[in-house]
Protein backbone atom coordinates (compact mmCIF):
# COMPACT_ATOMS: atom_id res chain seq x y z
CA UNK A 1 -10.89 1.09 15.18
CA UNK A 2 -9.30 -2.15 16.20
CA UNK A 3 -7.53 -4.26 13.09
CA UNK A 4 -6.85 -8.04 12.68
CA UNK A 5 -3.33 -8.84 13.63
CA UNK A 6 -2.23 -10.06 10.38
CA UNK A 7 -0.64 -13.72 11.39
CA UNK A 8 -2.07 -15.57 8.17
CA UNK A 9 -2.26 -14.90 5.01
CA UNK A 10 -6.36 -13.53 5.38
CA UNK A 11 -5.72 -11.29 1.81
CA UNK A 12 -4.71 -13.83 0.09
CA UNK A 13 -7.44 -16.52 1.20
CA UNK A 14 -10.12 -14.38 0.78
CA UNK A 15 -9.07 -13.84 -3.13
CA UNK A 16 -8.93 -17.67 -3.21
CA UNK A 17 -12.53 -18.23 -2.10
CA UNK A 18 -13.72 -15.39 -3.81
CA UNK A 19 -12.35 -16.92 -6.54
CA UNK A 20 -13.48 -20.43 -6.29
CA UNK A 21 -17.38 -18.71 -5.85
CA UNK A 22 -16.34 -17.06 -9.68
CA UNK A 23 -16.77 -14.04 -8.63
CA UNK A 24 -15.17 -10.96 -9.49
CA UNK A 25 -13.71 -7.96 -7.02
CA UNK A 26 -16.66 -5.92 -8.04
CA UNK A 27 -19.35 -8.59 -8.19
CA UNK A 28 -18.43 -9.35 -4.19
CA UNK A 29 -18.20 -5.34 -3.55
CA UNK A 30 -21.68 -4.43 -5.09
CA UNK A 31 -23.13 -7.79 -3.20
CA UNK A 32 -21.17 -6.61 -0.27
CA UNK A 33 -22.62 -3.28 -0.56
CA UNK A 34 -26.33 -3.96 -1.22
CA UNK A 35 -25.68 -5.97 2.61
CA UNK A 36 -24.51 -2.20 3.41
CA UNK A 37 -20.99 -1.93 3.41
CA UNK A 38 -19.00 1.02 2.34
CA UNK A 39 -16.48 -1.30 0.62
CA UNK A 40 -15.03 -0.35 -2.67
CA UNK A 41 -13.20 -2.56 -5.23
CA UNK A 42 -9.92 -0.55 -4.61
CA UNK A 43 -9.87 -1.60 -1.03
CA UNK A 44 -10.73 -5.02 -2.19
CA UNK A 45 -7.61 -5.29 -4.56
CA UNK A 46 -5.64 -4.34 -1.73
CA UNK A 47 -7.00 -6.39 1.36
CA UNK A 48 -6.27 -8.93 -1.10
CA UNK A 49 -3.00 -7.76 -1.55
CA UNK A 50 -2.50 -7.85 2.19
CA UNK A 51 -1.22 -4.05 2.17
CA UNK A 52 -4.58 -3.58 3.84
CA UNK A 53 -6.96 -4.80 7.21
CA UNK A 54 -10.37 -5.68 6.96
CA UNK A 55 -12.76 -4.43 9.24
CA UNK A 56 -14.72 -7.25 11.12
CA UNK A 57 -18.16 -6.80 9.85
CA UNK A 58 -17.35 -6.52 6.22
CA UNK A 59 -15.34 -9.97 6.59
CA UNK A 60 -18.96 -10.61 8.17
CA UNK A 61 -20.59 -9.95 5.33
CA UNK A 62 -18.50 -11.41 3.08
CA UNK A 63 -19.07 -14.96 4.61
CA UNK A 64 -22.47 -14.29 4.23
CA UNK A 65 -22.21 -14.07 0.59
CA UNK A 66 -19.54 -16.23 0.01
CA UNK A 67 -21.30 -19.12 2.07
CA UNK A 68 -17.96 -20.17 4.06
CA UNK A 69 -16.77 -20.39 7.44
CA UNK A 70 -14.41 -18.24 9.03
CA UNK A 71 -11.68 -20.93 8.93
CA UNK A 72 -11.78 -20.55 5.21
CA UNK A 73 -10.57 -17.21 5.65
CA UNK A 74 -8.17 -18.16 8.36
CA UNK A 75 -6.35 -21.16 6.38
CA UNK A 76 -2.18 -20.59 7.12
């Protein structure tokens, strides 16, 4: 599995839209999950924390639910 090189601050952005949509972690993760990912809320709270990578199509799916572009998760 290939990861994002981690040369922004993608955790933290993607709690900040997340959070501007007013959703929780697990609101996103059961959304995220009924577009069939394997997230949990655990991995979540840590991609958010930056000590973890996402993998490229749940960040897909996420934008899809979120209803942003990819910059928003790119911001520096």
């Amino acid at each position: 599995m290939q990861w994002i090189i981690r040369d922004v601050p993608l955790g933290a952005n993607i709690q900040k839209v997340r959070m501007k949509s007013g959703l929780t972690q697990e609101e996103l993760v059961t959304q995220m999950q009924n577009h069939g990912s394997s997230m949990s809320r655990s991995t979540l709270a840590n991609i958010e924390a930056g000590t973890r990578n996402i993998k490229a199509c749940d960040l897909k799916i996420m934008k899809k639910i979120l209803k942003v572009d990819y910059d928003d998760f790119f911001k520096d």
